[in-house]
N, C-alpha and C. Protein backbone atom coordinates (compact mmCIF):
# COMPACT_ATOMS: atom_id res chain seq x y z
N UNK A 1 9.81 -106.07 -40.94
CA UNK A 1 9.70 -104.69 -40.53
C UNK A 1 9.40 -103.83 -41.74
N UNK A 2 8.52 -102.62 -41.60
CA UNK A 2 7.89 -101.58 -42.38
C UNK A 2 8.86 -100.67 -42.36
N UNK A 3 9.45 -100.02 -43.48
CA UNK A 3 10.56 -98.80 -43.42
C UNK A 3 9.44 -97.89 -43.65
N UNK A 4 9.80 -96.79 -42.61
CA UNK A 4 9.06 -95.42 -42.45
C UNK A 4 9.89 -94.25 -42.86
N UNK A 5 10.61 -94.63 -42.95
CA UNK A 5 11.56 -93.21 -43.15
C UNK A 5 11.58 -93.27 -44.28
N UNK A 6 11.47 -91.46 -44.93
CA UNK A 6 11.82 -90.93 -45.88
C UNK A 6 13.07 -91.51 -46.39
N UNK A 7 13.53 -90.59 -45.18
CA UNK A 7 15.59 -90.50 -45.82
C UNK A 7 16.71 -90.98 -44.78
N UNK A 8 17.83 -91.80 -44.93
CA UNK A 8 18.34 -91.65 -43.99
C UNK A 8 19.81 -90.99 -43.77
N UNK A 9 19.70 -90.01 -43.10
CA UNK A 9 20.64 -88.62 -42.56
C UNK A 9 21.38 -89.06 -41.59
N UNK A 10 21.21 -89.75 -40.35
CA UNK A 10 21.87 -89.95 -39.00
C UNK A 10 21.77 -91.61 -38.77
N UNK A 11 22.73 -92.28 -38.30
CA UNK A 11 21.85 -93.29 -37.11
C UNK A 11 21.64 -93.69 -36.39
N UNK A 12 22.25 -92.17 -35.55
CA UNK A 12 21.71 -92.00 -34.18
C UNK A 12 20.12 -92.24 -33.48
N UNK A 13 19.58 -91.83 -34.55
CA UNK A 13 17.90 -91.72 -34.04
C UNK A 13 17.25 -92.99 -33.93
N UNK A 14 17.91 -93.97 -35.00
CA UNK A 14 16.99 -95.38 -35.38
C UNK A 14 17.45 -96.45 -34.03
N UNK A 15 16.08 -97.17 -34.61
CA UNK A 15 16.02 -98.31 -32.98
C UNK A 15 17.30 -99.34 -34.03
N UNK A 16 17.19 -100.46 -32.94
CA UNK A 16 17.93 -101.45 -33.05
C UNK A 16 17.39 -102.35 -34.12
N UNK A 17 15.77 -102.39 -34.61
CA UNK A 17 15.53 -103.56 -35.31
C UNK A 17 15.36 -102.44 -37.05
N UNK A 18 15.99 -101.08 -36.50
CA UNK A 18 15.97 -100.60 -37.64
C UNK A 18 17.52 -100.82 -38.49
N UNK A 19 18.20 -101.07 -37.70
CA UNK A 19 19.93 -101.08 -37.70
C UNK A 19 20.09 -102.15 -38.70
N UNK A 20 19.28 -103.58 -37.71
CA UNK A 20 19.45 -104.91 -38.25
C UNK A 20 18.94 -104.92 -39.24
N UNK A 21 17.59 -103.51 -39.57
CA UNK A 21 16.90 -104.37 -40.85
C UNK A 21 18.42 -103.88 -42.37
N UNK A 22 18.89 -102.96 -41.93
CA UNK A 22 19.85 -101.98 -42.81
C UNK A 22 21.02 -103.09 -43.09
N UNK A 23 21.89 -103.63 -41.93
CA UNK A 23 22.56 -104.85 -41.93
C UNK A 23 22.56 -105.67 -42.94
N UNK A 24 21.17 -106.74 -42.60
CA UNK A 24 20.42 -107.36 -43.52
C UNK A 24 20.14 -107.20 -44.93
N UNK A 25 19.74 -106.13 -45.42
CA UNK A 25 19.61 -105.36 -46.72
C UNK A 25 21.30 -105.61 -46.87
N UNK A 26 22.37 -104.93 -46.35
CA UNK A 26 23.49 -104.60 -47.03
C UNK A 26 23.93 -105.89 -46.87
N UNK A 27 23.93 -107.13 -46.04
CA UNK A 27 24.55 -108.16 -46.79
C UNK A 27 23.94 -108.78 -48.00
N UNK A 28 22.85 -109.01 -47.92
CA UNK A 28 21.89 -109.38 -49.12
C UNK A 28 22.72 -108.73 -50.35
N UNK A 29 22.58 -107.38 -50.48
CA UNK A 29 23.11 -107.08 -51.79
C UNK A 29 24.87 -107.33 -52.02
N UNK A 30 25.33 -107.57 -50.84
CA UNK A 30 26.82 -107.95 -51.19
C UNK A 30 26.54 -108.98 -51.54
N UNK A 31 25.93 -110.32 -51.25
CA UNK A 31 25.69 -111.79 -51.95
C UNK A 31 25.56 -111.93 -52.85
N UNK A 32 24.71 -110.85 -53.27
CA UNK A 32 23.77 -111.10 -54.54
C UNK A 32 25.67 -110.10 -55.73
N UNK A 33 26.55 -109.36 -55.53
CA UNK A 33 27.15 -108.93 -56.08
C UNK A 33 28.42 -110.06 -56.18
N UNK A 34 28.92 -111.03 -55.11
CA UNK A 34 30.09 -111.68 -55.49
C UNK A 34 29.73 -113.07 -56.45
């Protein structure tokens, strides 16, 4: 998936495969930190 957004403020607005892509990103960098 392509991130379009500027900024993110809410996440109310975002779809579902925008959620997972955020998910994804934040476990990645917890892995990469322990």
């Amino acid at each position: 998936m392509t991130w379009k957004r500027k900024h993110l403020l809410d996440i109310e607005s975002l779809s579902v495969e925008e959620l997972v892509t955020i998910l994804d990103t934040a476990r990645a960098f917890k892995a990469v930190g322990e």
